[in-house]
N, C-alpha and C. Protein backbone atom coordinates (compact mmCIF):
# COMPACT_ATOMS: atom_id res chain seq x y z
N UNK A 1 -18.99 12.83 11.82
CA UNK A 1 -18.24 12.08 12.81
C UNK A 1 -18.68 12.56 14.19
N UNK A 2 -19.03 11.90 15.29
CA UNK A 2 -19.56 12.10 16.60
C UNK A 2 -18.59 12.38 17.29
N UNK A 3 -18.29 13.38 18.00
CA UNK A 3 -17.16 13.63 18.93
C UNK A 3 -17.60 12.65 20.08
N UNK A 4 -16.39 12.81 21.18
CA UNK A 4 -16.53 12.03 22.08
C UNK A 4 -16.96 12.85 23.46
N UNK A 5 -17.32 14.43 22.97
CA UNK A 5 -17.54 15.64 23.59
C UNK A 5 -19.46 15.11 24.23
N UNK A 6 -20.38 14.06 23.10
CA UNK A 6 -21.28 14.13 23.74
C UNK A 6 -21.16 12.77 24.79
N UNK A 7 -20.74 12.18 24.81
CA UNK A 7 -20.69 10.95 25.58
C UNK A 7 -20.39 11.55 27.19
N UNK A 8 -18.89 12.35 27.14
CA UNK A 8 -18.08 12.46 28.21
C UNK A 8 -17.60 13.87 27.87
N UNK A 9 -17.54 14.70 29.00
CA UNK A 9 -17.32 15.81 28.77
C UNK A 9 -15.98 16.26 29.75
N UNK A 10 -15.10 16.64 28.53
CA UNK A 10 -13.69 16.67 29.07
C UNK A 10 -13.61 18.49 30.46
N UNK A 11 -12.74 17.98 30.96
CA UNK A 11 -12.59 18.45 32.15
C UNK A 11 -11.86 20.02 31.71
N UNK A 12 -10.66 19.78 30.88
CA UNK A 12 -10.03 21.45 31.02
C UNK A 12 -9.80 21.68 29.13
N UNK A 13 -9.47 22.84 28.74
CA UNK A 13 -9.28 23.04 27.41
C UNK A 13 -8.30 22.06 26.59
N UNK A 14 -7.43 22.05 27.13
CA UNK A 14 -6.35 20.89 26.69
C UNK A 14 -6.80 19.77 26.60
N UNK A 15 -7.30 19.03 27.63
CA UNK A 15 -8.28 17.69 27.35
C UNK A 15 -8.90 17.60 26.17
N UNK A 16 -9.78 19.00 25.70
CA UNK A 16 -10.77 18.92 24.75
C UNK A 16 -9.83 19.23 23.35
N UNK A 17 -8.80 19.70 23.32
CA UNK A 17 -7.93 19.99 22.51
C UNK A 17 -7.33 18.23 21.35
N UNK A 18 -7.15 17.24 23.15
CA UNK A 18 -6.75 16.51 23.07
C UNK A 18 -7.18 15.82 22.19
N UNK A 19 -8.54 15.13 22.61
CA UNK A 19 -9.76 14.98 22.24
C UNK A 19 -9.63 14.83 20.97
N UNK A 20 -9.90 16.07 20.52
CA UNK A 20 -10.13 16.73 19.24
C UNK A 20 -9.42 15.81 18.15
N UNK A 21 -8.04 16.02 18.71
CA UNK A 21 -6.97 15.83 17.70
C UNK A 21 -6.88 14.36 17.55
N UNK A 22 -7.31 13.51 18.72
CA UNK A 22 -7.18 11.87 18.38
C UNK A 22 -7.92 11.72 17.69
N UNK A 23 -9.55 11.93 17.73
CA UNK A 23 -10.38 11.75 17.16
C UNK A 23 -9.94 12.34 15.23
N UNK A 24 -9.73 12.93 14.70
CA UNK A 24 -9.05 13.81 13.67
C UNK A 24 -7.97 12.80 13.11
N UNK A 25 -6.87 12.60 13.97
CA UNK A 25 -5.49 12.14 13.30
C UNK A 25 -5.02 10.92 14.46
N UNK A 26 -4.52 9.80 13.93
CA UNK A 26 -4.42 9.02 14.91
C UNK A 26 -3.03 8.68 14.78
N UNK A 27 -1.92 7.96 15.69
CA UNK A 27 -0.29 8.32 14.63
C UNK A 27 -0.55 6.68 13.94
N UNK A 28 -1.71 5.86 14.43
CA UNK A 28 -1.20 4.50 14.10
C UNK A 28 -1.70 4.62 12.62
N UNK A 29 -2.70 5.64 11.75
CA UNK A 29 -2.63 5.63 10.62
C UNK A 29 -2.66 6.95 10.34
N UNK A 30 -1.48 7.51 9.31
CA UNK A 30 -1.39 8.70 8.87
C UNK A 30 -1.76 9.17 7.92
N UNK A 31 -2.06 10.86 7.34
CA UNK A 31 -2.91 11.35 6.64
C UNK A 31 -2.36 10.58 5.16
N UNK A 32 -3.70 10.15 4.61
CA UNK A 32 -3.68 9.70 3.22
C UNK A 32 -2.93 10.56 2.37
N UNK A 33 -3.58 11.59 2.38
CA UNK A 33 -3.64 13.09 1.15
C UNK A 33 -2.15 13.42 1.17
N UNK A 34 -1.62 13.19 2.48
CA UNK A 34 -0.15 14.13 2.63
C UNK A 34 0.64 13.53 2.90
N UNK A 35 0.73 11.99 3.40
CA UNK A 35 1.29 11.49 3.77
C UNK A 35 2.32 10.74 5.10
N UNK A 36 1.83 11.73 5.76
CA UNK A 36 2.28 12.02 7.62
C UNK A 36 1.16 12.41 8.22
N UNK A 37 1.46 12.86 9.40
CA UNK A 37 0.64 13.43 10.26
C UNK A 37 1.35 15.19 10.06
N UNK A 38 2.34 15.54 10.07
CA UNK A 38 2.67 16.81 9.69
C UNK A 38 2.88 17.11 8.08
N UNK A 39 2.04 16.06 7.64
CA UNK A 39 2.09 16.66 6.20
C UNK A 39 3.59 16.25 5.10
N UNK A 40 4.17 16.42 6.04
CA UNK A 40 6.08 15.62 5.27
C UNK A 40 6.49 14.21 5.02
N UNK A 41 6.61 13.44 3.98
CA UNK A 41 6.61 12.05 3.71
C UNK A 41 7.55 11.62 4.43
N UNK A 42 7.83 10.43 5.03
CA UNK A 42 8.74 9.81 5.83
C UNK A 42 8.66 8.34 5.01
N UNK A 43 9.90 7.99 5.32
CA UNK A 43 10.18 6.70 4.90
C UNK A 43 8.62 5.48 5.39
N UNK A 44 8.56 5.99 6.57
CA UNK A 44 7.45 4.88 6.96
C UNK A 44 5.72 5.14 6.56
N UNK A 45 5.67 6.37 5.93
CA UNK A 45 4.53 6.63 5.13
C UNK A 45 4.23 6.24 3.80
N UNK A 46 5.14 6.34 3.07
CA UNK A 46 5.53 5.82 1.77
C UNK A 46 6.04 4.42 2.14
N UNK A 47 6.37 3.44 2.90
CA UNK A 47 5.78 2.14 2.90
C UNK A 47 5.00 1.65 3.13
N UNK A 48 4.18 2.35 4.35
CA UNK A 48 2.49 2.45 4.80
C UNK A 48 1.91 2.39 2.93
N UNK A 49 1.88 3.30 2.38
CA UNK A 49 1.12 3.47 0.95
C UNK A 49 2.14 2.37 -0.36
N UNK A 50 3.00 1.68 -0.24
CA UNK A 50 3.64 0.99 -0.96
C UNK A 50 2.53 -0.78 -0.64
N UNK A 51 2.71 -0.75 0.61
CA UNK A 51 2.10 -1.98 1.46
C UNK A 51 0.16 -1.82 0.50
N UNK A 52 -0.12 -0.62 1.00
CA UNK A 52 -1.74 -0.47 0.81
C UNK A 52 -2.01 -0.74 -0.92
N UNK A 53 -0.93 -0.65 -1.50
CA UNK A 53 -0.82 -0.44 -3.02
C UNK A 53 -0.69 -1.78 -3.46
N UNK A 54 -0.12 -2.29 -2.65
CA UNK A 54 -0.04 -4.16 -3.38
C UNK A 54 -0.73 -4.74 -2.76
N UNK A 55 -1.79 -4.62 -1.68
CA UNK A 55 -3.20 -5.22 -1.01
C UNK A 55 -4.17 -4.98 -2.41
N UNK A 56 -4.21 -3.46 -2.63
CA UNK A 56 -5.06 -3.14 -3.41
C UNK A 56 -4.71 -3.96 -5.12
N UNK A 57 -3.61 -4.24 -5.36
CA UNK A 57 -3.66 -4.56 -6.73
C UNK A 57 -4.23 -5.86 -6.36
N UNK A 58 -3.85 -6.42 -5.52
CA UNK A 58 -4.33 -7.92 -5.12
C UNK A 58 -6.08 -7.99 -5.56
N UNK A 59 -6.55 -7.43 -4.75
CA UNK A 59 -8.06 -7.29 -4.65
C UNK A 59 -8.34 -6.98 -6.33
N UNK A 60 -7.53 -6.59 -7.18
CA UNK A 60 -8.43 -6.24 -8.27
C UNK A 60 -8.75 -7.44 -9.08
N UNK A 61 -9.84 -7.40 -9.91
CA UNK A 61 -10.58 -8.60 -10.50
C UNK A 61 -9.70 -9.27 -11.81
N UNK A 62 -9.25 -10.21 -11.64
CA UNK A 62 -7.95 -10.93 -12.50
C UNK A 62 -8.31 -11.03 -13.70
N UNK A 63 -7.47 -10.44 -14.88
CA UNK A 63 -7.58 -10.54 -16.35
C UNK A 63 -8.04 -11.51 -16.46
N UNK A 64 -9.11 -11.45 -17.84
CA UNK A 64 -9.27 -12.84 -18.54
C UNK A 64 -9.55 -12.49 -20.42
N UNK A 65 -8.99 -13.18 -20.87
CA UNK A 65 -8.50 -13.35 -21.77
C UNK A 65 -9.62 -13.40 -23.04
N UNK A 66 -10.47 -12.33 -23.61
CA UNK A 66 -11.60 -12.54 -24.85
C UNK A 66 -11.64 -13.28 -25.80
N UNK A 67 -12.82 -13.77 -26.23
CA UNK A 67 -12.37 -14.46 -27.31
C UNK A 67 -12.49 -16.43 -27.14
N UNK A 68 -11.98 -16.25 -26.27
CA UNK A 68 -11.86 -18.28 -26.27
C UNK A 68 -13.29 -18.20 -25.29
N UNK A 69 -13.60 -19.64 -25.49
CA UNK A 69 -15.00 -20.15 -25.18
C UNK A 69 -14.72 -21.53 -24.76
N UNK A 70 -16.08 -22.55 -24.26
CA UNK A 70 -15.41 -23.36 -24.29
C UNK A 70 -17.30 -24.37 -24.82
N UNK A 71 -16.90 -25.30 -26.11
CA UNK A 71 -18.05 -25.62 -26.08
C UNK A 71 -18.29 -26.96 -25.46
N UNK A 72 -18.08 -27.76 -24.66
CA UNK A 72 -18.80 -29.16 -23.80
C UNK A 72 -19.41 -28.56 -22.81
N UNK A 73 -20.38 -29.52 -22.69
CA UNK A 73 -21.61 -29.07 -21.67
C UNK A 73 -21.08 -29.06 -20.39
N UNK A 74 -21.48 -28.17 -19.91
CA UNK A 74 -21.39 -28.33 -18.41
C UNK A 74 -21.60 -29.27 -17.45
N UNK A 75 -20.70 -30.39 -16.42
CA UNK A 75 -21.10 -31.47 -15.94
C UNK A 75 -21.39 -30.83 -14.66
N UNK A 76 -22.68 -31.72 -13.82
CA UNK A 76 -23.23 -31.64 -13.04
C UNK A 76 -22.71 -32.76 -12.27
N UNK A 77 -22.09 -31.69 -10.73
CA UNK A 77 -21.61 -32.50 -9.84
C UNK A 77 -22.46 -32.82 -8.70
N UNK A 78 -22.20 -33.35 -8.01
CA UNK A 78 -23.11 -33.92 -6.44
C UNK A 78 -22.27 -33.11 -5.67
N UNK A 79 -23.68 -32.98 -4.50
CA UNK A 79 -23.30 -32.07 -3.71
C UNK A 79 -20.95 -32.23 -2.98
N UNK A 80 -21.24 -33.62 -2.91
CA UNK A 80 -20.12 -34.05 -2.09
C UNK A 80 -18.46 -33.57 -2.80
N UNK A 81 -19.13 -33.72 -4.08
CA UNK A 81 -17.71 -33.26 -5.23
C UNK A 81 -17.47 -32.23 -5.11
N UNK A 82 -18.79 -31.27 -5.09
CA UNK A 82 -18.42 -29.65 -5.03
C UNK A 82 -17.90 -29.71 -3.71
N UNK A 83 -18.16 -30.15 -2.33
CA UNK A 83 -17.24 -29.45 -1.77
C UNK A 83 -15.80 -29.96 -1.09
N UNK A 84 -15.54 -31.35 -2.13
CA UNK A 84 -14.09 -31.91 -2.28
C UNK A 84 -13.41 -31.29 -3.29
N UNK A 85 -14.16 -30.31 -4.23
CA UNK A 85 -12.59 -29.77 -5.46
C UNK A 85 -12.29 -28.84 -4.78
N UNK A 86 -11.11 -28.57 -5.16
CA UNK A 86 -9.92 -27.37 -4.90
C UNK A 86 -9.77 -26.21 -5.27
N UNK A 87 -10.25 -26.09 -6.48
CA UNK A 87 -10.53 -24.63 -7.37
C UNK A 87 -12.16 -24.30 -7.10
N UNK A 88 -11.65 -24.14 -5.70
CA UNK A 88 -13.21 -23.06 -5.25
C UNK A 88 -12.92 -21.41 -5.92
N UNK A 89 -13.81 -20.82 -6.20
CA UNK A 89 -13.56 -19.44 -6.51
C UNK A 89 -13.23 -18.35 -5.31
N UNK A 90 -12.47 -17.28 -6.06
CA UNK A 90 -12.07 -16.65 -4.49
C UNK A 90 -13.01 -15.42 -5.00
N UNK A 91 -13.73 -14.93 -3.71
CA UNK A 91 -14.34 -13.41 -3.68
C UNK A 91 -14.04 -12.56 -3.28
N UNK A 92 -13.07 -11.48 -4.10
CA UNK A 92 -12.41 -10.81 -3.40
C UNK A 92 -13.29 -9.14 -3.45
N UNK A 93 -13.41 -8.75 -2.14
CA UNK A 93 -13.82 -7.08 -2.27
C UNK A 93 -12.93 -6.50 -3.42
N UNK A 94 -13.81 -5.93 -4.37
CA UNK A 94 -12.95 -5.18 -4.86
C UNK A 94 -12.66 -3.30 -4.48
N UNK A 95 -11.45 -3.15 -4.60
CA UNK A 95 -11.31 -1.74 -4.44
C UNK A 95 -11.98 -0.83 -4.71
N UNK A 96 -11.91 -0.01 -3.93
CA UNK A 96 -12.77 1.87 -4.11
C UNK A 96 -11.79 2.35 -5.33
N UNK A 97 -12.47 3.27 -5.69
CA UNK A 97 -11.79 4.29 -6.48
C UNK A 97 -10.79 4.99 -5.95
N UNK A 98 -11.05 5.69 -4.71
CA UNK A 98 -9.56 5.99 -4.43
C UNK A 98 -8.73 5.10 -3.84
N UNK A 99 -8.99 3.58 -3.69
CA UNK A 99 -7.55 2.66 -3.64
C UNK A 99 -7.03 2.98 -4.66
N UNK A 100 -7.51 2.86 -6.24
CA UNK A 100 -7.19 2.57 -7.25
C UNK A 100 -5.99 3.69 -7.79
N UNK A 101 -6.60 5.03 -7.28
CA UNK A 101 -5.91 5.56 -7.67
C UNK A 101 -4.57 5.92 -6.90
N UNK A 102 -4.58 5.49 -5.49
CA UNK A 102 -3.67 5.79 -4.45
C UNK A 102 -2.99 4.11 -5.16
N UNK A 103 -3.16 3.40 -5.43
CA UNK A 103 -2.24 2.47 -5.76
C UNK A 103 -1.30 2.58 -7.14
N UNK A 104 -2.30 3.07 -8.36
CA UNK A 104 -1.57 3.84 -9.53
C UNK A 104 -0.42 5.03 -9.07
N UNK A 105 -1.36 6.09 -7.98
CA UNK A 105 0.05 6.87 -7.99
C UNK A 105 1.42 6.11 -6.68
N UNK A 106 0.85 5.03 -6.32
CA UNK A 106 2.29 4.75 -5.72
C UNK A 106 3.63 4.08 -7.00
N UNK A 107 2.63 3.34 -7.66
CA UNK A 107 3.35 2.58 -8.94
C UNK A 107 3.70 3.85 -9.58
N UNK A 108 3.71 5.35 -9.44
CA UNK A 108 4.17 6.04 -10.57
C UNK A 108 5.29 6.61 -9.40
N UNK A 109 5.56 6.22 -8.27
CA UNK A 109 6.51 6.73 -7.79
C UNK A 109 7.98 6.09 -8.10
N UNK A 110 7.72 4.58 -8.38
CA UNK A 110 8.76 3.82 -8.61
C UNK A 110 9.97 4.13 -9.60
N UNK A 111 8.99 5.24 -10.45
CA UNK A 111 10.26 5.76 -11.47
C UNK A 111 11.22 6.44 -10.90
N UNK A 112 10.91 6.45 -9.97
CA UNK A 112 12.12 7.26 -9.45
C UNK A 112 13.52 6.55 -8.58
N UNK A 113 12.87 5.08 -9.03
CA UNK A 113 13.94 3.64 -8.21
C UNK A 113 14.84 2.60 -9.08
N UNK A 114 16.40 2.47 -9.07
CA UNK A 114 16.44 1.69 -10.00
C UNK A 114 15.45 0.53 -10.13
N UNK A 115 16.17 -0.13 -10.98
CA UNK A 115 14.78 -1.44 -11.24
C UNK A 115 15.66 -3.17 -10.16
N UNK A 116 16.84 -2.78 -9.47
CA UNK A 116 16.75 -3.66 -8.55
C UNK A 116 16.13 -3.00 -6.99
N UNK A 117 15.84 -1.65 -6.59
CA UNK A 117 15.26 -1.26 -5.65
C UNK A 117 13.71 -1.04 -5.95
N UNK A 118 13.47 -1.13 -7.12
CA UNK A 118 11.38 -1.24 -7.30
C UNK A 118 11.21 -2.91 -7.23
N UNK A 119 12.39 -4.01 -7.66
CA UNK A 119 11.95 -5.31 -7.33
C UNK A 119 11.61 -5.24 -4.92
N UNK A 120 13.03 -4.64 -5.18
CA UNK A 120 12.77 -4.88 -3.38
C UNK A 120 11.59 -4.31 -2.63
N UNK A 121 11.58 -3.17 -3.39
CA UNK A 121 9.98 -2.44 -2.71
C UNK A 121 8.88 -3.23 -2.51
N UNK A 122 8.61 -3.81 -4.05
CA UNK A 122 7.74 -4.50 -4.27
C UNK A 122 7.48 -5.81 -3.47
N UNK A 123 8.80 -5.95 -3.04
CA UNK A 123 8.66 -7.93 -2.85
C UNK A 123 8.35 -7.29 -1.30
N UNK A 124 8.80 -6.47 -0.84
CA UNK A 124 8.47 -6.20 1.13
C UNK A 124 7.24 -5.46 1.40
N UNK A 125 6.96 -4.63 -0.30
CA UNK A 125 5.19 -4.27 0.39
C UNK A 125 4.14 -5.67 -0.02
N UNK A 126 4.55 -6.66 -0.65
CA UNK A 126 3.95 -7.84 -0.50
C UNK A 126 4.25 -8.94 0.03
N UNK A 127 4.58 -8.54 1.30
CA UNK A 127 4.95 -8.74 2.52
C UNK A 127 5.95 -10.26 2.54
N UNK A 128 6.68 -10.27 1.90
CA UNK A 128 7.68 -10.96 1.89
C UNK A 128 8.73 -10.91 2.66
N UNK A 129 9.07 -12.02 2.95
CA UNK A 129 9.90 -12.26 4.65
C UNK A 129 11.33 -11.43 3.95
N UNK A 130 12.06 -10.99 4.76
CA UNK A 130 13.38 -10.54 4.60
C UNK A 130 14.46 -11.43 4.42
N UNK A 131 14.32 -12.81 5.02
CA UNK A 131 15.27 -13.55 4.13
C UNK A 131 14.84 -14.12 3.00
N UNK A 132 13.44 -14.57 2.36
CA UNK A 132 13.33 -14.55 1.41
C UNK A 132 13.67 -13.29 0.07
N UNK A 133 13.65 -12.38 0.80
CA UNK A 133 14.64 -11.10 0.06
C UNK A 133 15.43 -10.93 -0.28
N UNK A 134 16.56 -11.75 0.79
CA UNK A 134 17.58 -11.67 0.82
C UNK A 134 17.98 -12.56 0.16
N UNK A 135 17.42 -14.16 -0.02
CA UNK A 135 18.01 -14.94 -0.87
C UNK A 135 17.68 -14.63 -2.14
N UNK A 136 16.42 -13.74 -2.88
CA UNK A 136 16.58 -13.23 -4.01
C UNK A 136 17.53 -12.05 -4.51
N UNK A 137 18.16 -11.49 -3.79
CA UNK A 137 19.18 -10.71 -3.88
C UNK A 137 20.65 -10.51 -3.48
N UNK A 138 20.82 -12.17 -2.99
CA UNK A 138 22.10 -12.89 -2.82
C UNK A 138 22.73 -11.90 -2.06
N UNK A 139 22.45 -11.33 -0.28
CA UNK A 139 23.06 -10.54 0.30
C UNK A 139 22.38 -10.79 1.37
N UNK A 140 23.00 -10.05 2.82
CA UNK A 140 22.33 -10.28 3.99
C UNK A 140 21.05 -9.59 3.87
N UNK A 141 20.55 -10.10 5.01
CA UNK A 141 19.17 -9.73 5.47
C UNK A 141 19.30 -7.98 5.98
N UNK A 142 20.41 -7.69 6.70
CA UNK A 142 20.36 -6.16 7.26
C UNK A 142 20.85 -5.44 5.77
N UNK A 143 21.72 -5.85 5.23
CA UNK A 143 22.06 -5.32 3.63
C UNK A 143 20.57 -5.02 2.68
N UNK A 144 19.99 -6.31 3.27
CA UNK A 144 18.70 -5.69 2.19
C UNK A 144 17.87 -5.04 2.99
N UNK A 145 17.89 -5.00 4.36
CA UNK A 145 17.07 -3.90 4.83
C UNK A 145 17.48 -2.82 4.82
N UNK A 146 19.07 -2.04 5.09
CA UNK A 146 19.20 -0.97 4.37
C UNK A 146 18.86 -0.45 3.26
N UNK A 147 19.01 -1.42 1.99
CA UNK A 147 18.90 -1.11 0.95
C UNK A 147 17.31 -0.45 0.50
N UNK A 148 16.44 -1.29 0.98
CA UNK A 148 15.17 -1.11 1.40
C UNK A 148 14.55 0.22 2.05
N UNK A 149 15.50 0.76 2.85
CA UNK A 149 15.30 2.29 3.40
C UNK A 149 15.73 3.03 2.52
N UNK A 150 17.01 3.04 1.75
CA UNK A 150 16.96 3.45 1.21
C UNK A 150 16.35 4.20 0.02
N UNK A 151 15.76 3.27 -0.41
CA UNK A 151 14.76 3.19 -1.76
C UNK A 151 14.00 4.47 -0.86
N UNK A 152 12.94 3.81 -0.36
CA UNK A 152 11.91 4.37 0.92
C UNK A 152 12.56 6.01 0.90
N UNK A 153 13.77 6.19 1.26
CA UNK A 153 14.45 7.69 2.01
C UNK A 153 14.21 8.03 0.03
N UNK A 154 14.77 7.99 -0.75
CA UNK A 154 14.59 8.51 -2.11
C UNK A 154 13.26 8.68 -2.21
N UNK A 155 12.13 8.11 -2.16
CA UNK A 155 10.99 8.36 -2.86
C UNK A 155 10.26 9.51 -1.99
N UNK A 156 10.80 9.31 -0.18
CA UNK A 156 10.02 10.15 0.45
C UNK A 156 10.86 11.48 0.19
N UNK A 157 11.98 11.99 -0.31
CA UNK A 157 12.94 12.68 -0.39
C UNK A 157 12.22 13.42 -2.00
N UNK A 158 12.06 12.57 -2.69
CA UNK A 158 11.64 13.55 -4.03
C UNK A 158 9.67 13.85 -3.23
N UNK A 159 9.22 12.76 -2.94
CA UNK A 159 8.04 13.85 -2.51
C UNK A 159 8.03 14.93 -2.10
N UNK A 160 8.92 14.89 -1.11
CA UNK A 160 9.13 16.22 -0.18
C UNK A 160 10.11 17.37 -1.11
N UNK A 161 10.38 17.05 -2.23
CA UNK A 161 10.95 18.09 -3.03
C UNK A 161 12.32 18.08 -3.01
N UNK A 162 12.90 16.97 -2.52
CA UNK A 162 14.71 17.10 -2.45
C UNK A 162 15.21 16.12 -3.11
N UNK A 163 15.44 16.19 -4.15
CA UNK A 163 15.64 15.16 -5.13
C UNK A 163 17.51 14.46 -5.24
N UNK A 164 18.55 14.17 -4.36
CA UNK A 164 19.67 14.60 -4.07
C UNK A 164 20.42 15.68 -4.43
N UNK A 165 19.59 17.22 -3.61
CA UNK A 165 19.86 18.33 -3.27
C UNK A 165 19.22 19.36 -3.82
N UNK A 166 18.41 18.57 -5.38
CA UNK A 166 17.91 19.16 -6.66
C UNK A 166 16.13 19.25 -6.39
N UNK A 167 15.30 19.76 -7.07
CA UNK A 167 13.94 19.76 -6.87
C UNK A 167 13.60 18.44 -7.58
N UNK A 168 12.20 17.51 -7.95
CA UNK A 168 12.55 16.37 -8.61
C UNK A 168 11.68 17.04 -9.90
N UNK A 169 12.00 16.09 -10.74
CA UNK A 169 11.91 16.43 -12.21
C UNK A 169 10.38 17.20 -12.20
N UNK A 170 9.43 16.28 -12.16
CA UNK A 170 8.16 16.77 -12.34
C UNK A 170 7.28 15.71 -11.56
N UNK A 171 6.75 16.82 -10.42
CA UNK A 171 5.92 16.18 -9.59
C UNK A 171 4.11 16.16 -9.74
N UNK A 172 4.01 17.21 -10.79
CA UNK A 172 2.53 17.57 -11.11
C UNK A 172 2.32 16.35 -12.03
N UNK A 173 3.04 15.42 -12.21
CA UNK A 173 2.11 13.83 -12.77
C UNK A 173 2.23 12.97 -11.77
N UNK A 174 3.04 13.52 -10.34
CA UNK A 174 2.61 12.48 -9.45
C UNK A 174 1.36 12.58 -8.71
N UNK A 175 1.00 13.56 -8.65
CA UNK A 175 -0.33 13.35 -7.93
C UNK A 175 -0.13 14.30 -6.55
């Protein structure tokens, strides 16, 4: 990584301190590995990685089913048909290896959510409007955004080792 030390050369130690540290850690995206910038999960890190986790399942290459075939020949269209049908194919990048696995271990955090707060997780890291939330969960919009932090405050709460007051069960299969 090129500092910004050869371009422009900062004026007093602190500057270069400064420097340093933007270049390193930025707050608009926080450390992968740990989850913050000080290392301690926060509610808004663990939705940062909830969000990145359902981009990434998106991108992965969609089941298909072995076995069936199909035998009629293939028809040959004119140029004009191909680009009037609708079922164009989509190309999606597929994920790195460590999406894959930063998206598996977010899905293994969910055990730790009932199963109406892993639906809500799910439906707002795939970015679903809040009243559409809300009308799937027949309650206001600020009701389900509490509820929503909540979840969030539990999962970043057993990362960080406080499981309501307790250590959490077993964190060496979370990752």
């Amino acid at each position: 990584m090129q500092s910004l030390e050869s371009t422009q050369e900062p004026k007093t130690q602190s500057q270069a301190t400064h420097v340093a540290n933007t270049l390193v850690r930025s707050p608009e995206r926080p450390n992968k590995a740990t989850g913050g910038l000080s290392g301690v999960w926060t509610a808004q890190s663990v939705a940062h990685r909830f969000e990145s986790a359902a981009v990434t399942a998106r991108r992965l290459p969609s089941a298909q089913v072995q076995g069936y075939f199909n035998a009629w020949p293939t028809i040959v269209r004119s140029q004009w048909e191909l680009l009037a049908r609708e079922d164009r194919a989509v190309r999606r990048i597929p994920p790195t290896h460590q999406d894959v696995q930063e998206m598996l271990q977010a899905m293994r955090w969910v055990q730790w959510l009932e199963v109406e707060q892993r639906h809500l997780v799910w439906m707002r890291a795939k970015r679903y409007g809040w009243r559409e939330i809300a009308i799937r969960f027949a309650c206001d919009r600020s009701t389900v955004w509490r509820r929503w932090n909540t979840a969030l405050e539990i999962v970043a709460g057993s990362l960080n080792g406080q499981r309501n007051g307790m250590a959490p069960k077993d964190l060496s299969q979370v990752g």
